[in-house]
Protein backbone atom coordinates (compact mmCIF):
# COMPACT_ATOMS: atom_id res chain seq x y z
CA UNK A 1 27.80 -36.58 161.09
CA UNK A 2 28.69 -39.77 162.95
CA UNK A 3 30.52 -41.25 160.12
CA UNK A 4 31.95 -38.17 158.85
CA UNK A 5 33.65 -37.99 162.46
CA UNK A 6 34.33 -41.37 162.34
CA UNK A 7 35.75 -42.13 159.81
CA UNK A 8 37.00 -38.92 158.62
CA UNK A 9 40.15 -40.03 156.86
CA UNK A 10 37.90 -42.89 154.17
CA UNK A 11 35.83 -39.40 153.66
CA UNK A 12 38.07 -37.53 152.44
CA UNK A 13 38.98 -39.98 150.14
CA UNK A 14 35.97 -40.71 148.94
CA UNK A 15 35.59 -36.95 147.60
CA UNK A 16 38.87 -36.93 146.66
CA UNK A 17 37.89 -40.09 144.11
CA UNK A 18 34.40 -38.42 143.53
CA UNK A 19 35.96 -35.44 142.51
CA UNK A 20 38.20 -37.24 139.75
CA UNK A 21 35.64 -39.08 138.17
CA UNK A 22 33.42 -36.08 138.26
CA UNK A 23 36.60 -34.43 135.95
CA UNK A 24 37.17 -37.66 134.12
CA UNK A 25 33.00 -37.64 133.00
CA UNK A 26 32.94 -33.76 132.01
CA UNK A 27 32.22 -33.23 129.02
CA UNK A 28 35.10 -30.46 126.91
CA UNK A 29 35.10 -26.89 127.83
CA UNK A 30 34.10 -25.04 125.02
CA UNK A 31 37.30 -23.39 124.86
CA UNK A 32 39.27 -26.12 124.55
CA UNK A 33 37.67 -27.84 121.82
CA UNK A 34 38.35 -26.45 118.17
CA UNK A 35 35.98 -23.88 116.75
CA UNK A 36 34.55 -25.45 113.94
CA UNK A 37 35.49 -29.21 113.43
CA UNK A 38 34.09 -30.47 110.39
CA UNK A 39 32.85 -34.07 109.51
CA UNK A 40 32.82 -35.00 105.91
CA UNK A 41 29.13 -36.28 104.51
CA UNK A 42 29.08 -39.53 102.41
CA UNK A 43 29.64 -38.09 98.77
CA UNK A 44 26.29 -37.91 96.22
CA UNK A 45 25.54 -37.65 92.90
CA UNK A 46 25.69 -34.16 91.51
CA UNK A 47 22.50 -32.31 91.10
CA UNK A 48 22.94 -31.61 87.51
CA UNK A 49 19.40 -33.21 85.85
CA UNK A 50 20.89 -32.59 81.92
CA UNK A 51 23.07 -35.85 81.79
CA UNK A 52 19.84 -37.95 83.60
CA UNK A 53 17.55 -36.54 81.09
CA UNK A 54 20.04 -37.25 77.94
CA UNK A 55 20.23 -40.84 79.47
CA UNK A 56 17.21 -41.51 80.24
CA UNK A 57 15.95 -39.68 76.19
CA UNK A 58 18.65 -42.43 75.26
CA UNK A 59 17.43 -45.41 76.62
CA UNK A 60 18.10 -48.51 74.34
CA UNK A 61 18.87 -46.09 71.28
CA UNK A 62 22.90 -45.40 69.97
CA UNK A 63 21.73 -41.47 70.91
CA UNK A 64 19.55 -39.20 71.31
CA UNK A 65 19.46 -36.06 69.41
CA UNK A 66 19.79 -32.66 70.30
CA UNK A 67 16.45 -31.17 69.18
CA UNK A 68 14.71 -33.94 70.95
CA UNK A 69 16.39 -32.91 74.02
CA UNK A 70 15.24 -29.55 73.35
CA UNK A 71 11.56 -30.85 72.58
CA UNK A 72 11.96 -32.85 75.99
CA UNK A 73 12.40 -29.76 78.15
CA UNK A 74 9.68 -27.93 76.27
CA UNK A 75 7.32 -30.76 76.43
CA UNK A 76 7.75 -31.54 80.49
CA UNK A 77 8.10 -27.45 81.23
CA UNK A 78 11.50 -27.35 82.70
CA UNK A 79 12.73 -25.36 79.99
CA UNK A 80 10.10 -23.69 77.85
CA UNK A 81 12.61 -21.17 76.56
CA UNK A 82 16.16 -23.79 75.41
CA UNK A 83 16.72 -24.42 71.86
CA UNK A 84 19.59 -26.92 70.31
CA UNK A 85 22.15 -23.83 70.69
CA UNK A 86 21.10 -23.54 74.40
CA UNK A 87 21.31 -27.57 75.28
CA UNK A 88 24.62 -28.01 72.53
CA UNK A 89 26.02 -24.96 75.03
CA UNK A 90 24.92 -26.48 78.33
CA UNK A 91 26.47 -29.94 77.15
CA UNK A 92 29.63 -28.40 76.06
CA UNK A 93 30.19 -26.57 79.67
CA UNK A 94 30.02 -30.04 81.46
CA UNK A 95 32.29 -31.33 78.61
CA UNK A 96 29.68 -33.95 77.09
CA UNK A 97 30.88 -35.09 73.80
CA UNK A 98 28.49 -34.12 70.75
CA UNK A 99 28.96 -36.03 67.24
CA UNK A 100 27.97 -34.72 64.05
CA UNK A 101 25.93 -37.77 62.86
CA UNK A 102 24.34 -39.92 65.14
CA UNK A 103 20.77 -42.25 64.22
CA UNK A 104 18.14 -41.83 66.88
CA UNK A 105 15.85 -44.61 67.84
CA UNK A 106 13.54 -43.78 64.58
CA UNK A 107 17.15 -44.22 62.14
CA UNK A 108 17.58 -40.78 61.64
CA UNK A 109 20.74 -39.09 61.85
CA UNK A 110 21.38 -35.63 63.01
CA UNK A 111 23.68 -34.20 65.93
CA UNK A 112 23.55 -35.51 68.98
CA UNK A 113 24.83 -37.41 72.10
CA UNK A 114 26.07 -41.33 71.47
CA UNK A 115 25.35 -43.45 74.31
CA UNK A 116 28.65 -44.36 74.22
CA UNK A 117 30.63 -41.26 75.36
CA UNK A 118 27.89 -39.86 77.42
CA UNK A 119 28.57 -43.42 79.45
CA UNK A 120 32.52 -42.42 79.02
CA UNK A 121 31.83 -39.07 80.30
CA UNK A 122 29.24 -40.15 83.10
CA UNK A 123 32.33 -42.88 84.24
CA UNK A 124 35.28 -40.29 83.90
CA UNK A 125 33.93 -37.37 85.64
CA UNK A 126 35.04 -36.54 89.12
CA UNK A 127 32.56 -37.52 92.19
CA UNK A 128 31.08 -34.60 93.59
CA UNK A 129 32.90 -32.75 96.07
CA UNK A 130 31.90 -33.65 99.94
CA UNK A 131 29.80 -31.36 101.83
CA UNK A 132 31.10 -30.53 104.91
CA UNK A 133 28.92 -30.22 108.46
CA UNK A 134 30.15 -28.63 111.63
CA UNK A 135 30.77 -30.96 114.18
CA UNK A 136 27.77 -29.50 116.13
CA UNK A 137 25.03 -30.81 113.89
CA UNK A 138 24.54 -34.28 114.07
CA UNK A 139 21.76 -35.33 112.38
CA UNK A 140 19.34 -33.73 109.13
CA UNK A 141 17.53 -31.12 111.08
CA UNK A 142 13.82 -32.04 109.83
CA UNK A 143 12.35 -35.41 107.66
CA UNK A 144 9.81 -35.48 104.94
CA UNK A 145 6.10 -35.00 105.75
CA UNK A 146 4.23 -37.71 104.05
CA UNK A 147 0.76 -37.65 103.99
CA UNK A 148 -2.27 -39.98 102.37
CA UNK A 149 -4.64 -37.64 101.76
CA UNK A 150 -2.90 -34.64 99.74
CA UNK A 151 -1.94 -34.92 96.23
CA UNK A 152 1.47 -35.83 94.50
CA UNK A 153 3.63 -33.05 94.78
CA UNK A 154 3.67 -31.32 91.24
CA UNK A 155 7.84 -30.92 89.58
CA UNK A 156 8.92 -27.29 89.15
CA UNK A 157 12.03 -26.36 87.14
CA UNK A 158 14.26 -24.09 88.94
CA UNK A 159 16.95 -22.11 87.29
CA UNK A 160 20.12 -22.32 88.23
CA UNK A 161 22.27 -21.31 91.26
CA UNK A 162 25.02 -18.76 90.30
CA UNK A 163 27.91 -21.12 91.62
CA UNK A 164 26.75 -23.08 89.34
């Protein structure tokens, strides 16, 4: 109380300058700030496994052909139910080139994709569009659980998303 008294002019001050760096270290009033201000992610491959599997099938070969494809998915369960009008169809959407005679590893020649244009295509397509966060989120929400003593997670096919 002595001070205050005092020296009541300097105390007024003081709050005076408290009070403006109180405002000046606020954080924004909600209602200020803009509803939903989005950050854009770093852009990733697409999710689309058929071109990895063609180039992997492809390896060091000119191509790989479309019933081995097919025999692929069967094989590894991720599509037990394709056949080379299914995979020639799925190719076609995403606008892979097909030729009409193309030798496999083994020199045969059937239809199929050349390793040539499915690098063309692969090179030529657009990047995946960026996935946009809200400004509130700023970090992945959970991690991975790893653990020593369970088993490998076992692949499952999923079919795909309607937008898709």
């Amino acid at each position: 109380m002595y001070v205050a008294v005092r020296y009541r002019a300097w105390v007024i001050w003081l709050i005076v300058g408290w009070s403006v760096a109180a405002l000046v270290h606020a954080p924004e009033d909600r209602a200020e700030a803009p509803e939903h201000e989005e950050e854009e992610l770093p852009v990733e491959a697409a999710a689309d496994p058929l071109p990895g599997i063609v180039q992997a099938l492809i390896g060091d070969a000119p191509g790989v052909h479309l019933k081995t494809v097919v025999q692929h998915l069967h094989e590894t369960g991720q599509d037990t139910a394709c056949t080379t009008a299914d995979v020639t169809a799925a190719l076609d959407r995403r606008g892979v080139p097909i030729r009409a005679s193309v030798r496999d590893a083994a020199g045969r020649v059937n239809r199929a994709v050349h390793r040539d244009d499915l690098q063309a295509w692969i090179d030529a397509r657009p990047l995946a569009a960026p996935v946009t966060l809200s400004k509130s989120r700023s970090s992945i929400p959970t991690t991975a659980v790893t653990s020593d003593v369970a088993e490998a997670a076992t692949p499952v096919a999923t079919p795909p998303t309607p937008h898709e």
